[in-house]
N, C-alpha and C. Protein backbone atom coordinates (compact mmCIF):
# COMPACT_ATOMS: atom_id res chain seq x y z
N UNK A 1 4.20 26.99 4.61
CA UNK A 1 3.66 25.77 4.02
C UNK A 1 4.47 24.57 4.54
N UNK A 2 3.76 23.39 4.92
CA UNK A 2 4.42 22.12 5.56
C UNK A 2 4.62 21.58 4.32
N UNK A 3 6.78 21.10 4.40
CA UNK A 3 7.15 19.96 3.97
C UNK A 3 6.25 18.89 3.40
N UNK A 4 5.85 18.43 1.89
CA UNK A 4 4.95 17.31 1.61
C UNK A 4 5.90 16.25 2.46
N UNK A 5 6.70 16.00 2.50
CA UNK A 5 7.64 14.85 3.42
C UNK A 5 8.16 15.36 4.60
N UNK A 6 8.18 14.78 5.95
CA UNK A 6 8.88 15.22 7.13
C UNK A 6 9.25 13.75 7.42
N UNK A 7 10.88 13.18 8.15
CA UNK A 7 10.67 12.46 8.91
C UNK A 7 12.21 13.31 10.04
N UNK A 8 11.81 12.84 11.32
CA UNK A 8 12.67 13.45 12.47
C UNK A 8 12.58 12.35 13.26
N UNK A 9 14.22 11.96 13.27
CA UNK A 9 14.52 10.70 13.96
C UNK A 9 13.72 9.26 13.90
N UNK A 10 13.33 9.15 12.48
CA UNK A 10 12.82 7.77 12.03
C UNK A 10 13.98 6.98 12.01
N UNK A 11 13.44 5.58 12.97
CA UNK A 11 14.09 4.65 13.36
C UNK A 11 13.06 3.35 12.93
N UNK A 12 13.43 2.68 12.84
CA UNK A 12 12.50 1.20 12.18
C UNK A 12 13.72 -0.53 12.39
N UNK A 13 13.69 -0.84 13.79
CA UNK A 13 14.12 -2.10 14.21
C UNK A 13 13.66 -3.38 13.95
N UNK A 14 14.00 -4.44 13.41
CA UNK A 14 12.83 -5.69 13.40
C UNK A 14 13.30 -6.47 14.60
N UNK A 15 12.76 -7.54 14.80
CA UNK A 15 12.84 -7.92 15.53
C UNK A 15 14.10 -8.97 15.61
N UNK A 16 14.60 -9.04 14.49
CA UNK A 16 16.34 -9.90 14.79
C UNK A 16 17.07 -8.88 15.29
N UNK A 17 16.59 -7.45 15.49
CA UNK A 17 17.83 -6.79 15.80
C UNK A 17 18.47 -6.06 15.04
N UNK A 18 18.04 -5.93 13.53
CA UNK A 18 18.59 -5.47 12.72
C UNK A 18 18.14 -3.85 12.31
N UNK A 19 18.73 -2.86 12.35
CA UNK A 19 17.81 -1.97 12.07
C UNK A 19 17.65 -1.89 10.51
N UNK A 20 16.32 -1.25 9.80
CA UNK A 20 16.32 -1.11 8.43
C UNK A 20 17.05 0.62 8.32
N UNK A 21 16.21 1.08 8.99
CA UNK A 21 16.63 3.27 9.16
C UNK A 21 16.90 3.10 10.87
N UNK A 22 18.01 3.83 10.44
CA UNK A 22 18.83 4.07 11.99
C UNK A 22 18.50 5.93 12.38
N UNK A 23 17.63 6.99 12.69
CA UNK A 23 17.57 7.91 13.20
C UNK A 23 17.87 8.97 11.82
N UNK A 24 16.60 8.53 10.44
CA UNK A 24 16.43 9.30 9.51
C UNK A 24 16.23 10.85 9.95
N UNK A 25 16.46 11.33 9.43
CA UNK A 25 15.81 12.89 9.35
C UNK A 25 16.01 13.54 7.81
N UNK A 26 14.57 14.09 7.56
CA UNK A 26 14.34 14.14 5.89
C UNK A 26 13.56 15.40 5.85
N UNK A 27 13.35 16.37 5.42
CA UNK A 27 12.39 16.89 4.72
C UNK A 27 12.92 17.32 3.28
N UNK A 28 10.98 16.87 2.86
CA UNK A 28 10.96 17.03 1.38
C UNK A 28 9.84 18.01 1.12
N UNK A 29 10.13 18.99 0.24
CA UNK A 29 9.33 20.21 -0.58
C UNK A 29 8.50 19.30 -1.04
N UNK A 30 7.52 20.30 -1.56
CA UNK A 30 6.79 20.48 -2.88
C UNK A 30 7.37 20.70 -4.03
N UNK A 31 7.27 19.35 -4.69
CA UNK A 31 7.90 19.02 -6.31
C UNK A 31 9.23 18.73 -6.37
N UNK A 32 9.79 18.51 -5.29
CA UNK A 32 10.78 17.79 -5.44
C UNK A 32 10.76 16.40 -6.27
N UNK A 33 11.46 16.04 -6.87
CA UNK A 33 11.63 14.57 -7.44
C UNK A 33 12.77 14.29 -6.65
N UNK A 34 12.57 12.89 -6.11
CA UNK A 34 13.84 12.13 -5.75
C UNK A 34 13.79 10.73 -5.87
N UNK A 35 14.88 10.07 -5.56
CA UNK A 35 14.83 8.74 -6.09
C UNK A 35 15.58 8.36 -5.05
N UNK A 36 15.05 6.59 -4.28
CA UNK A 36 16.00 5.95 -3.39
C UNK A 36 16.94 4.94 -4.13
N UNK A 37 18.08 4.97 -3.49
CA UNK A 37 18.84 4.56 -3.90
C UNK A 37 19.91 3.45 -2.97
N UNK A 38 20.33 2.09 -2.97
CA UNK A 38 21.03 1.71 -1.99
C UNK A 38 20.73 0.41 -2.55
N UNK A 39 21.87 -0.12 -1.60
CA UNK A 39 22.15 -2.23 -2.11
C UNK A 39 20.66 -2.52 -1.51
N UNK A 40 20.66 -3.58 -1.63
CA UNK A 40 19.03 -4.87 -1.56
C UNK A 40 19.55 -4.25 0.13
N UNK A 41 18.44 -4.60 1.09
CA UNK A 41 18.82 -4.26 2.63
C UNK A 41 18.79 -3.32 3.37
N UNK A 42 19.02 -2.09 2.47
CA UNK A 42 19.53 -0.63 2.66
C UNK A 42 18.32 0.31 3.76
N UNK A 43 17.02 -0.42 3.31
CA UNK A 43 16.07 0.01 4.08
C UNK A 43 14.94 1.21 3.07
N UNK A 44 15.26 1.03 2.00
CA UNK A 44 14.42 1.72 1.14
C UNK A 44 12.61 1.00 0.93
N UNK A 45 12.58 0.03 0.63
CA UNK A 45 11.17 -0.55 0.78
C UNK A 45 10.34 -0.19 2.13
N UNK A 46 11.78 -0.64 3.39
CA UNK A 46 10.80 -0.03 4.65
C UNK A 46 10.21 0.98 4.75
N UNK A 47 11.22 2.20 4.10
CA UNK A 47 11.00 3.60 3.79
C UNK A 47 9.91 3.60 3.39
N UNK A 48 9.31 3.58 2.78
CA UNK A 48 8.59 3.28 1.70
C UNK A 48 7.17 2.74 2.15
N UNK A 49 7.29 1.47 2.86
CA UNK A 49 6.09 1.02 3.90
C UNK A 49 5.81 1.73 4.70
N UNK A 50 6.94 2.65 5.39
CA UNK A 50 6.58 3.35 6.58
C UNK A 50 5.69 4.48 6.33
N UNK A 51 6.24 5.11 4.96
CA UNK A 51 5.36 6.22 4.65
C UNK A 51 3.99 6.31 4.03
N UNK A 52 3.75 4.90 3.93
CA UNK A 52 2.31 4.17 3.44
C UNK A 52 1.37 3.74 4.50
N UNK A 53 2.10 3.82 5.80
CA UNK A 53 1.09 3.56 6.83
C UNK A 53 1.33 1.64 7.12
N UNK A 54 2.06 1.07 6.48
CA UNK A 54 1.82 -0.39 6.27
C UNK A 54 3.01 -0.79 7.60
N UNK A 55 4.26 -0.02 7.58
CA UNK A 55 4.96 -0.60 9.07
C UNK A 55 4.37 0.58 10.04
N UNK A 56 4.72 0.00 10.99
CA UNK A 56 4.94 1.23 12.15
C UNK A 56 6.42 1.38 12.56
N UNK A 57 6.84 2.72 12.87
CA UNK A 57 8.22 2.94 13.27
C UNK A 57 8.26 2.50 14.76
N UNK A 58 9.62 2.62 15.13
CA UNK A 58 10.08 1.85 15.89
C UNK A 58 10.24 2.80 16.67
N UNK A 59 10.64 3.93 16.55
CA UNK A 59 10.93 5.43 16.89
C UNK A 59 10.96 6.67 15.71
N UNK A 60 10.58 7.31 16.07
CA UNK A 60 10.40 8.83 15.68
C UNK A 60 9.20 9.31 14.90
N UNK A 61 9.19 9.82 14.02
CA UNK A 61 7.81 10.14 13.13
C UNK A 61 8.17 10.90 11.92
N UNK A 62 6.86 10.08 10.96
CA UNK A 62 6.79 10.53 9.64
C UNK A 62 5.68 11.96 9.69
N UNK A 63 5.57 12.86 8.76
CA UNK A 63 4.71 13.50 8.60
C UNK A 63 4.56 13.62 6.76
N UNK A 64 2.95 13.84 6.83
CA UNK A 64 3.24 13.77 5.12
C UNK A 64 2.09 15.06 5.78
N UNK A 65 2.89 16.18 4.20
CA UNK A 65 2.00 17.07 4.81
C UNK A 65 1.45 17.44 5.87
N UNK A 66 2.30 17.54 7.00
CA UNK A 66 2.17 18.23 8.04
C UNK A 66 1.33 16.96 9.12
N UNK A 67 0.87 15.53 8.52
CA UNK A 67 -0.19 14.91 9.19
C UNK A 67 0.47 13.48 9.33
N UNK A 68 0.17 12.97 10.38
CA UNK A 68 0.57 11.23 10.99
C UNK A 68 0.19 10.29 9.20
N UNK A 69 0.79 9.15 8.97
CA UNK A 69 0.64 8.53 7.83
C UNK A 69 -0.72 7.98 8.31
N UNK A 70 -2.06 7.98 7.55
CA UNK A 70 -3.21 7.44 7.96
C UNK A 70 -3.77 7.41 6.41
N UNK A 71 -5.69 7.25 7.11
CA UNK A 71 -6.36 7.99 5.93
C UNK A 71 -6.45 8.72 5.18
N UNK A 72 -6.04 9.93 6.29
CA UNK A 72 -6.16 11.40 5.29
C UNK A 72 -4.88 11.13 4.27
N UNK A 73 -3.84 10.51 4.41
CA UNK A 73 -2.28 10.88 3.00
C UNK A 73 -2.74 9.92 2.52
N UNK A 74 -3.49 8.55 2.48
CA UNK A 74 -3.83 7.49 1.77
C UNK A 74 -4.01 8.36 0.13
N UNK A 75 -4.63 9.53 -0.11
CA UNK A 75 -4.80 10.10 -1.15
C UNK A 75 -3.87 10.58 -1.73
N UNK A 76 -2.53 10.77 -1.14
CA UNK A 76 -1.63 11.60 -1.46
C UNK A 76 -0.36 10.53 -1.53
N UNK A 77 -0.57 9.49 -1.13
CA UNK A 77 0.53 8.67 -1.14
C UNK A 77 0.34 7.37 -1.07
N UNK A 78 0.55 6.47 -2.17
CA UNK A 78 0.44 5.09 -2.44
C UNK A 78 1.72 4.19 -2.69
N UNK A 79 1.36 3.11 -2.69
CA UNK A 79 2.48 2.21 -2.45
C UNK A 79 2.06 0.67 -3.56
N UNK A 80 2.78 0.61 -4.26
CA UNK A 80 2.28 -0.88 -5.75
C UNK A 80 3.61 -1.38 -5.34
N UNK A 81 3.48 -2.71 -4.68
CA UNK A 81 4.41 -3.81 -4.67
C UNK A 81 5.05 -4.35 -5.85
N UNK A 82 6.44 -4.51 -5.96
CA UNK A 82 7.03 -5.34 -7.33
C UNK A 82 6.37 -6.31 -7.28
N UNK A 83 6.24 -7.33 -6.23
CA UNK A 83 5.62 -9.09 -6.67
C UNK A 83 4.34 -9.08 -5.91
N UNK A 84 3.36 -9.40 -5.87
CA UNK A 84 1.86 -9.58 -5.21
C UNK A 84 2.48 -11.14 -4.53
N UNK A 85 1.77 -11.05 -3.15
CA UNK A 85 1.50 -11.48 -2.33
C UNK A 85 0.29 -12.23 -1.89
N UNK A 86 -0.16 -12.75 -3.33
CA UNK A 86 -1.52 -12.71 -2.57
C UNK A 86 -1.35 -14.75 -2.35
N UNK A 87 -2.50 -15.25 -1.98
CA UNK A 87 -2.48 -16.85 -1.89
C UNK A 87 -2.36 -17.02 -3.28
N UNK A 88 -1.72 -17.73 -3.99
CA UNK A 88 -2.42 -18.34 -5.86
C UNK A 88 -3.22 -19.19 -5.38
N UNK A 89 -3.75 -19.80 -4.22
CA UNK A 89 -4.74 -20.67 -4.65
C UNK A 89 -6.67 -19.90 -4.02
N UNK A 90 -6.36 -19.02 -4.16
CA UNK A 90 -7.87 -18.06 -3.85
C UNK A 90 -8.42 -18.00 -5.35
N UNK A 91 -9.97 -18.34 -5.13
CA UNK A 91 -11.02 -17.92 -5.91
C UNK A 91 -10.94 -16.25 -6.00
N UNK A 92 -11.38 -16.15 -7.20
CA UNK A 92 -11.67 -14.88 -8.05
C UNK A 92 -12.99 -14.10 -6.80
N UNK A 93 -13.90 -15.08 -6.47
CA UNK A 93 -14.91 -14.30 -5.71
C UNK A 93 -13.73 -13.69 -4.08
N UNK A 94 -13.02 -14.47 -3.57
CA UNK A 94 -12.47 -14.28 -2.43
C UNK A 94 -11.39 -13.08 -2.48
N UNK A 95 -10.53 -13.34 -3.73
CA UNK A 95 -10.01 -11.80 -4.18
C UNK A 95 -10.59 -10.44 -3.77
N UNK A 96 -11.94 -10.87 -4.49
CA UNK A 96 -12.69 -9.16 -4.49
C UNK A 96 -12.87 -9.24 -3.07
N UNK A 97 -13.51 -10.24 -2.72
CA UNK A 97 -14.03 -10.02 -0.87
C UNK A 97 -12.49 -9.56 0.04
N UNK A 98 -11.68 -9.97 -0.41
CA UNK A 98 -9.96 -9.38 0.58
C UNK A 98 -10.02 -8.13 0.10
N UNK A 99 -10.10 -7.95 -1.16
CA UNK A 99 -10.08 -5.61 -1.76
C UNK A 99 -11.14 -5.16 -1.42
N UNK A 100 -12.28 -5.65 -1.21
CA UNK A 100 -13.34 -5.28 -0.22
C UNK A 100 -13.36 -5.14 1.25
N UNK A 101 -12.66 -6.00 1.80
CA UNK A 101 -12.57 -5.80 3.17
C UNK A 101 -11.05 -4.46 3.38
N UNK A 102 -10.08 -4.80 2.68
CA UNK A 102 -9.22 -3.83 2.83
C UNK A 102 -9.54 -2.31 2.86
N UNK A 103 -10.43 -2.06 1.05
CA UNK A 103 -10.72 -1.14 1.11
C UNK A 103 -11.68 -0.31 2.29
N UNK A 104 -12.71 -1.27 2.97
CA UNK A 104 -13.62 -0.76 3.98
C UNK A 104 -12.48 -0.36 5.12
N UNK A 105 -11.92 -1.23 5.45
CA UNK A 105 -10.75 -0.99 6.92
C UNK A 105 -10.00 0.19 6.91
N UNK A 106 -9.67 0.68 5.74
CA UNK A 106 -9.05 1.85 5.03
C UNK A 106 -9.51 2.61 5.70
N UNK A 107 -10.81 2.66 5.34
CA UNK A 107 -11.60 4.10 5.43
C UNK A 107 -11.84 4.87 4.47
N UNK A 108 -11.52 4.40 3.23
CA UNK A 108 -12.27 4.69 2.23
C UNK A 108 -13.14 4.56 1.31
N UNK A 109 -13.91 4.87 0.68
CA UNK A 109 -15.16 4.94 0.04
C UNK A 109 -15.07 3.06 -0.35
N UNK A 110 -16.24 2.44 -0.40
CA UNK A 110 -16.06 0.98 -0.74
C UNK A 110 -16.85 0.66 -2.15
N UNK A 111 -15.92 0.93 -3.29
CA UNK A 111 -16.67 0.68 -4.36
C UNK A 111 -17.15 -0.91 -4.74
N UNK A 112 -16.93 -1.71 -3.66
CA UNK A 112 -17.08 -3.34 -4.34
C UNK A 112 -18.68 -3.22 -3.77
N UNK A 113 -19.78 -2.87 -4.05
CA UNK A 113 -21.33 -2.91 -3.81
C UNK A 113 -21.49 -4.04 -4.37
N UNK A 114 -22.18 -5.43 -4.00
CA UNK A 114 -22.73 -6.63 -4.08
C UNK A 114 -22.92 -6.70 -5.46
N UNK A 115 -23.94 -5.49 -6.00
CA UNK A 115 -24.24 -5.67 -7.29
C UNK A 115 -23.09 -5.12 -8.30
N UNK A 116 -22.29 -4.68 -7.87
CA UNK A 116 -20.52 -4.95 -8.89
C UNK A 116 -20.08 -5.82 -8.20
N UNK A 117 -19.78 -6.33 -7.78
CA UNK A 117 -19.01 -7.91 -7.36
C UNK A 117 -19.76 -8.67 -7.95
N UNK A 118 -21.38 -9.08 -8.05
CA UNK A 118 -22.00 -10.14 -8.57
C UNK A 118 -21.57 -10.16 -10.18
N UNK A 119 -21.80 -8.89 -10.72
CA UNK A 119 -21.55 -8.69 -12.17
C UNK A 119 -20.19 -9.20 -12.94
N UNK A 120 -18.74 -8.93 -11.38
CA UNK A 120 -17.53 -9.00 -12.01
C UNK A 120 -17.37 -10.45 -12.25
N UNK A 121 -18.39 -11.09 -10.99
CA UNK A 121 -17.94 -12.53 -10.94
C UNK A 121 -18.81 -13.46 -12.20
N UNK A 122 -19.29 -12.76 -12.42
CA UNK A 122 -19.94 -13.58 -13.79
C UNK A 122 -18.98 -13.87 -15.23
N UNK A 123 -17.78 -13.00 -15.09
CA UNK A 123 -16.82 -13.10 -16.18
C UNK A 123 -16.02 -14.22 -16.11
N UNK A 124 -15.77 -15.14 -14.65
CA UNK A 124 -15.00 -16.07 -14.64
C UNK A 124 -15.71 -17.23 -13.74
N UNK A 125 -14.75 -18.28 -14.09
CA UNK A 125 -15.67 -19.86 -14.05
C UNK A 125 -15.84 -19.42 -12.22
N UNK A 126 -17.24 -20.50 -11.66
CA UNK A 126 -17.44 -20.18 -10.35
C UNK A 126 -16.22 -20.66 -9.70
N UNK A 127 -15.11 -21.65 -10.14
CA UNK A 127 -14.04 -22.09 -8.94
C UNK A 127 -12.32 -21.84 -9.79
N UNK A 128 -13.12 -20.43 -10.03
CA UNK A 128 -11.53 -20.17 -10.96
C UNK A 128 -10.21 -19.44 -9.99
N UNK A 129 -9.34 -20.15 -10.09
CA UNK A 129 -8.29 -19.52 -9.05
C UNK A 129 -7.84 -18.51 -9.46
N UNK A 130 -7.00 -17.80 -8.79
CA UNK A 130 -6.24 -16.34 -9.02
C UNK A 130 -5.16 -16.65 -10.43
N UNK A 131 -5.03 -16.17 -10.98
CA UNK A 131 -4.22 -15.93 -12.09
C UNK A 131 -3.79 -14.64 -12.40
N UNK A 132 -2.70 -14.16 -13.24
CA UNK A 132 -2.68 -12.80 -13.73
C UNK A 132 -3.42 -12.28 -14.57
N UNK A 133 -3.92 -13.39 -15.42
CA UNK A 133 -4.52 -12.48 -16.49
C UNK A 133 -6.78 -12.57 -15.64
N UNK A 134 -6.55 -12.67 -14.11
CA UNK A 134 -7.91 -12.58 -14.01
C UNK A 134 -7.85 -11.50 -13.35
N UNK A 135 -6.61 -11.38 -12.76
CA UNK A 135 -6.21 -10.23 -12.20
C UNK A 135 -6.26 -9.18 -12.40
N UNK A 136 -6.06 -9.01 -13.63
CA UNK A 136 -5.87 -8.14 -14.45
C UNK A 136 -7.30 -7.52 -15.03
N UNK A 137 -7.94 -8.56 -15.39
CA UNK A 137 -9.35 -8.56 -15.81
C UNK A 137 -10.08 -7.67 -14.67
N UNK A 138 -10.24 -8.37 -13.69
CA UNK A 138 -10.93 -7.89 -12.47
C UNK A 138 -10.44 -6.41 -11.90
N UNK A 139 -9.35 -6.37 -12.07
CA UNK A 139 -8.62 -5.02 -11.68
C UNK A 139 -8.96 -3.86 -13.00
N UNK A 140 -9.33 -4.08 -13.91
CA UNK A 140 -9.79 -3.14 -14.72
C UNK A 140 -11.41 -2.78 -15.16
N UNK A 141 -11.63 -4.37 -14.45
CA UNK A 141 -13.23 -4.20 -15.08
C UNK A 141 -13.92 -3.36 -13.40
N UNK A 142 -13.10 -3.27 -12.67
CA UNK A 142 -13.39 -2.49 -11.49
C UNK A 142 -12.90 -1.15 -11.80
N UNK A 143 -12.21 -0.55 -11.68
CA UNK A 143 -11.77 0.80 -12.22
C UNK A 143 -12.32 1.66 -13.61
N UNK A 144 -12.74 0.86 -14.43
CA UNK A 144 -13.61 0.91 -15.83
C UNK A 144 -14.90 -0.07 -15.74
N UNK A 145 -15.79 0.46 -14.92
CA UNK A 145 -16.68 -0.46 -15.09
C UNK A 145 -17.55 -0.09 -16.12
């Protein structure tokens, strides 16, 4: 049975020169619990992006379950940012259209169909900007529709 985690000689450079992982090598079982640990810098978030598909390494390779970080581990492995990133000054309709386009690029199933987006957008004013609590709204009235 393949390691749910492999990495062999993961390396991840930016471009000042700095490396985040200098020539990781990891494997992780099935059911292991572990936890990263290290000062702000340490290279744990990269970790973290890398195995989400969101950086690309610089050298070596991840395997999740035996497979390149893509579509197929998208199911098996997710990634929730501490602070959102998004513009604050985007409309509520433009929100869904960015988790709509993401989700299609993915490659996975695209639950935002015109007629749930038209419906969600009826809950908030037509030029209402991003907020948390619409965020919030929209992010549940999608998952619980």
């Amino acid at each position: 049975m393949n390691p749910i985690l492999e990495c062999r000689g993961l390396s991840k450079q930016y471009t000042s020169g700095c490396y985040a992982l200098n020539n990781l090598n990891l494997s992780l079982e099935r059911g292991q619990i572990i936890g990263l640990l290290g000062p702000n810098g340490s290279g744990k978030t990269t970790f973290i992006k890398l195995i989400n598909d969101l950086l690309t390494p610089t050298s070596g390779q991840i395997l999740i379950d035996g497979k390149l970080p893509g579509v197929e581990t998208k199911a098996m492995v997710s990634y929730l940012p501490e602070r959102t990133h998004l513009d604050q000054t985007m409309k509520i309709k433009d929100l869904i259209k960015y988790f709509s386009d993401s989700v299609s690029v993915n490659g996975l199933p695209n639950l935002f169909t015109s007629s749930i987006i038209s419906r969600h957008l009826k809950c908030f004013p037509s030029e209402g900007s991003v907020n948390l609590p619409s965020v919030k709204c929209v992010s549940k009235s999608i998952i619980f529709p």
